[in-house]
C-alpha atoms as a PDB file:
ATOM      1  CA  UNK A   1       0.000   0.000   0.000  1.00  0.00           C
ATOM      2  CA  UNK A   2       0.971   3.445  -0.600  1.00  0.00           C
ATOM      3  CA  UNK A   3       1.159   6.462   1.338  1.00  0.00           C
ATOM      4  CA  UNK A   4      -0.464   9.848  -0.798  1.00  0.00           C
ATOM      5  CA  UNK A   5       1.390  12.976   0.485  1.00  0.00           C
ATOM      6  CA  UNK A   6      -0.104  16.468  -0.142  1.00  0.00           C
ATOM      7  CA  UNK A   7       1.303  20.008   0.588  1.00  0.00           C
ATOM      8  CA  UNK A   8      -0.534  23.035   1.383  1.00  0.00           C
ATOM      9  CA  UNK A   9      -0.793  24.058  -1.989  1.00  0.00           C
ATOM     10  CA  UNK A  10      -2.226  20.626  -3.267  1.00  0.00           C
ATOM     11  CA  UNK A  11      -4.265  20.670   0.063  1.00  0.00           C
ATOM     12  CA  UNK A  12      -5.977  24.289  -1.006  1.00  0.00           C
ATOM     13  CA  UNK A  13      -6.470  22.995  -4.806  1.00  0.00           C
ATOM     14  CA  UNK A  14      -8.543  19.686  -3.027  1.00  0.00           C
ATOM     15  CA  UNK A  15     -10.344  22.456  -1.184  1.00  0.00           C
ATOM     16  CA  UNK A  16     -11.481  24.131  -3.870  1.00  0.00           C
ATOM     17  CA  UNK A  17     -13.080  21.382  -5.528  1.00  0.00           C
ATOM     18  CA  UNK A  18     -16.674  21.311  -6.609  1.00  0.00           C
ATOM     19  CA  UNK A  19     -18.844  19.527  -4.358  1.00  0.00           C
ATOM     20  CA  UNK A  20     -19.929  17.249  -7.251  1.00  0.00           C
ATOM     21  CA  UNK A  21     -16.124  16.501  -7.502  1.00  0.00           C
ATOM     22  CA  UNK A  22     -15.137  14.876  -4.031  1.00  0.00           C
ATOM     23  CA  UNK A  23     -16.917  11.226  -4.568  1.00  0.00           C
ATOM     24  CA  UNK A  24     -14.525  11.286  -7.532  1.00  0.00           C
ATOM     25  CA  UNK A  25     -11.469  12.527  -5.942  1.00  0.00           C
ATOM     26  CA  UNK A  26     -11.857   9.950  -3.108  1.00  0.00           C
ATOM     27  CA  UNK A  27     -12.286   7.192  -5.810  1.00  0.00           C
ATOM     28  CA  UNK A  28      -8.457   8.520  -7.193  1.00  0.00           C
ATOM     29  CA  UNK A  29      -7.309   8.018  -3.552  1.00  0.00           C
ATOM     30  CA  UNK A  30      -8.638   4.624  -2.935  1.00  0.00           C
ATOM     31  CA  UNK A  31      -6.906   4.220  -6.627  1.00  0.00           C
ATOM     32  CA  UNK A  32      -3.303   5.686  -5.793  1.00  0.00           C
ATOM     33  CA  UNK A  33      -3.093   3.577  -2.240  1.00  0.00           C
ATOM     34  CA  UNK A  34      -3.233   0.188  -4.197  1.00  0.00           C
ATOM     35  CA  UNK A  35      -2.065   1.157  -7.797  1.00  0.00           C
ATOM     36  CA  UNK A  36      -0.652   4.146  -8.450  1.00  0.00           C
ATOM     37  CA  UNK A  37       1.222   3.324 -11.629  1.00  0.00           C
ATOM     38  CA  UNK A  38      -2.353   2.561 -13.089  1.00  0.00           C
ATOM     39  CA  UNK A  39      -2.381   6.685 -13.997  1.00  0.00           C
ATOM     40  CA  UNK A  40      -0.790   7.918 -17.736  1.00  0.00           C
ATOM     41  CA  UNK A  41       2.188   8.795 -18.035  1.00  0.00           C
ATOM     42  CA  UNK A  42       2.486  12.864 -17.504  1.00  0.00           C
ATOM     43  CA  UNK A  43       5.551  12.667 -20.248  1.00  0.00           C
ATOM     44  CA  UNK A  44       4.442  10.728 -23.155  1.00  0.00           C
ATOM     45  CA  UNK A  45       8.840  10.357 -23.999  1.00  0.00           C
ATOM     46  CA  UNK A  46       8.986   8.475 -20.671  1.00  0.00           C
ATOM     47  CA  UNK A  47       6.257   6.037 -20.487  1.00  0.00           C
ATOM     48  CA  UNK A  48       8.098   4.160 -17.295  1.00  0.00           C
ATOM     49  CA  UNK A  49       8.652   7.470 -16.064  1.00  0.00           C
ATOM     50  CA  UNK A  50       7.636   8.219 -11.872  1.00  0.00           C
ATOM     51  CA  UNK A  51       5.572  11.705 -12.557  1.00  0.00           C
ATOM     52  CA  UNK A  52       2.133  10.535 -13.873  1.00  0.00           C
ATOM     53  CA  UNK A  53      -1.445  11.750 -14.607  1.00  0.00           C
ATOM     54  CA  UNK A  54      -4.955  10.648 -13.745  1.00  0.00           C
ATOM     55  CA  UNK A  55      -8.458  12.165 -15.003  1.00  0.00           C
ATOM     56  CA  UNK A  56     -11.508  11.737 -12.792  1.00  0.00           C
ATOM     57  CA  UNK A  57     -14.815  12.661 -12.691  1.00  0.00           C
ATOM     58  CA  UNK A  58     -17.475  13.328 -15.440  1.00  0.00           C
ATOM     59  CA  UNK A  59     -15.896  13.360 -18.906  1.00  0.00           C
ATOM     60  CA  UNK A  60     -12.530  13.560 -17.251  1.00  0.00           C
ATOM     61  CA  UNK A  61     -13.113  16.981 -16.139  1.00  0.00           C
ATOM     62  CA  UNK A  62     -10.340  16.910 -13.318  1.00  0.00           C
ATOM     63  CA  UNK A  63      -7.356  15.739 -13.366  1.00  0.00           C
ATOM     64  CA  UNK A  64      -4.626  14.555 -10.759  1.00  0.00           C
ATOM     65  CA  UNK A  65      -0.484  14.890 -11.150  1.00  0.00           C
ATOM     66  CA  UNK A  66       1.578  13.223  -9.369  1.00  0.00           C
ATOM     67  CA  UNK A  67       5.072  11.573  -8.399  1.00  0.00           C
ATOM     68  CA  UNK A  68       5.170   7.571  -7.571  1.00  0.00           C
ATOM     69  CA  UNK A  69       8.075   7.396  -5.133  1.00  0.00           C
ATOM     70  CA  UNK A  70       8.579   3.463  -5.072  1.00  0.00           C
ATOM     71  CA  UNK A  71      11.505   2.579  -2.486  1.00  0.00           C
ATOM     72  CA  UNK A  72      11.900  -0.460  -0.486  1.00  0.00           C
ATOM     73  CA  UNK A  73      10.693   1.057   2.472  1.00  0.00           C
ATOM     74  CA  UNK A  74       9.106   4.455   1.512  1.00  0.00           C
ATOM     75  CA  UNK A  75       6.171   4.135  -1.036  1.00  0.00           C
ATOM     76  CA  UNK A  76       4.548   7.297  -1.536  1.00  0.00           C
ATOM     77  CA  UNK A  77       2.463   8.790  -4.011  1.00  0.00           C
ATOM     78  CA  UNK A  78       3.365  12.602  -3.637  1.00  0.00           C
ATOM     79  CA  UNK A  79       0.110  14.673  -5.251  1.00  0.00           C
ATOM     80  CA  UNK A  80       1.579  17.649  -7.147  1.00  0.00           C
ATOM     81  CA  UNK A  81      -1.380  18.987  -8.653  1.00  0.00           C
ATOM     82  CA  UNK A  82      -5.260  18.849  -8.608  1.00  0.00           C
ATOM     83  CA  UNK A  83      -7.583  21.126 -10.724  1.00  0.00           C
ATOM     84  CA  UNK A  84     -10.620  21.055 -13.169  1.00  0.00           C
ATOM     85  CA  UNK A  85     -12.749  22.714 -15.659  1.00  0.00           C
ATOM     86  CA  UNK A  86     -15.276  24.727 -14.625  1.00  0.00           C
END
């Protein structure tokens, strides 16, 4: 299982989220804790690379970036970025 990490920044952007958002965004989390490599690549050059990208909700309106960090003993998902269309 992995551990998803947020700074204040992320933290204000999950905030912000429409209401009709937040089943959605929970559904990513429950996603990133077992399989975080399931998300897109964020580079399309580096398919194996660790920063990757995940749409959610509605027709993809939102999206989630992050950073897999997967060490022996530290397995983090490290959420860089959260927003959405309007």
């Amino acid at each position: 299982m992995y551990e998803v990490v947020t700074d204040d920044e992320v933290a204000r952007q999950i905030r912000a989220l429409p209401d009709e958002l937040v089943p959605y965004y929970l559904q990513v989390l429950d996603l990133l804790e077992l399989t975080p490599w399931s998300g897109e690549p964020y580079n399309d050059a580096k398919p194996d690379g660790a920063m990757r990208k995940l749409l959610f909700g509605p027709a993809g309106r939102a999206e989630v970036i992050y950073l897999v960090l997967d060490h022996d003993h530290d397995r983090r998902v490290e959420l860089l970025r959260v927003h959405w269309i309007s």
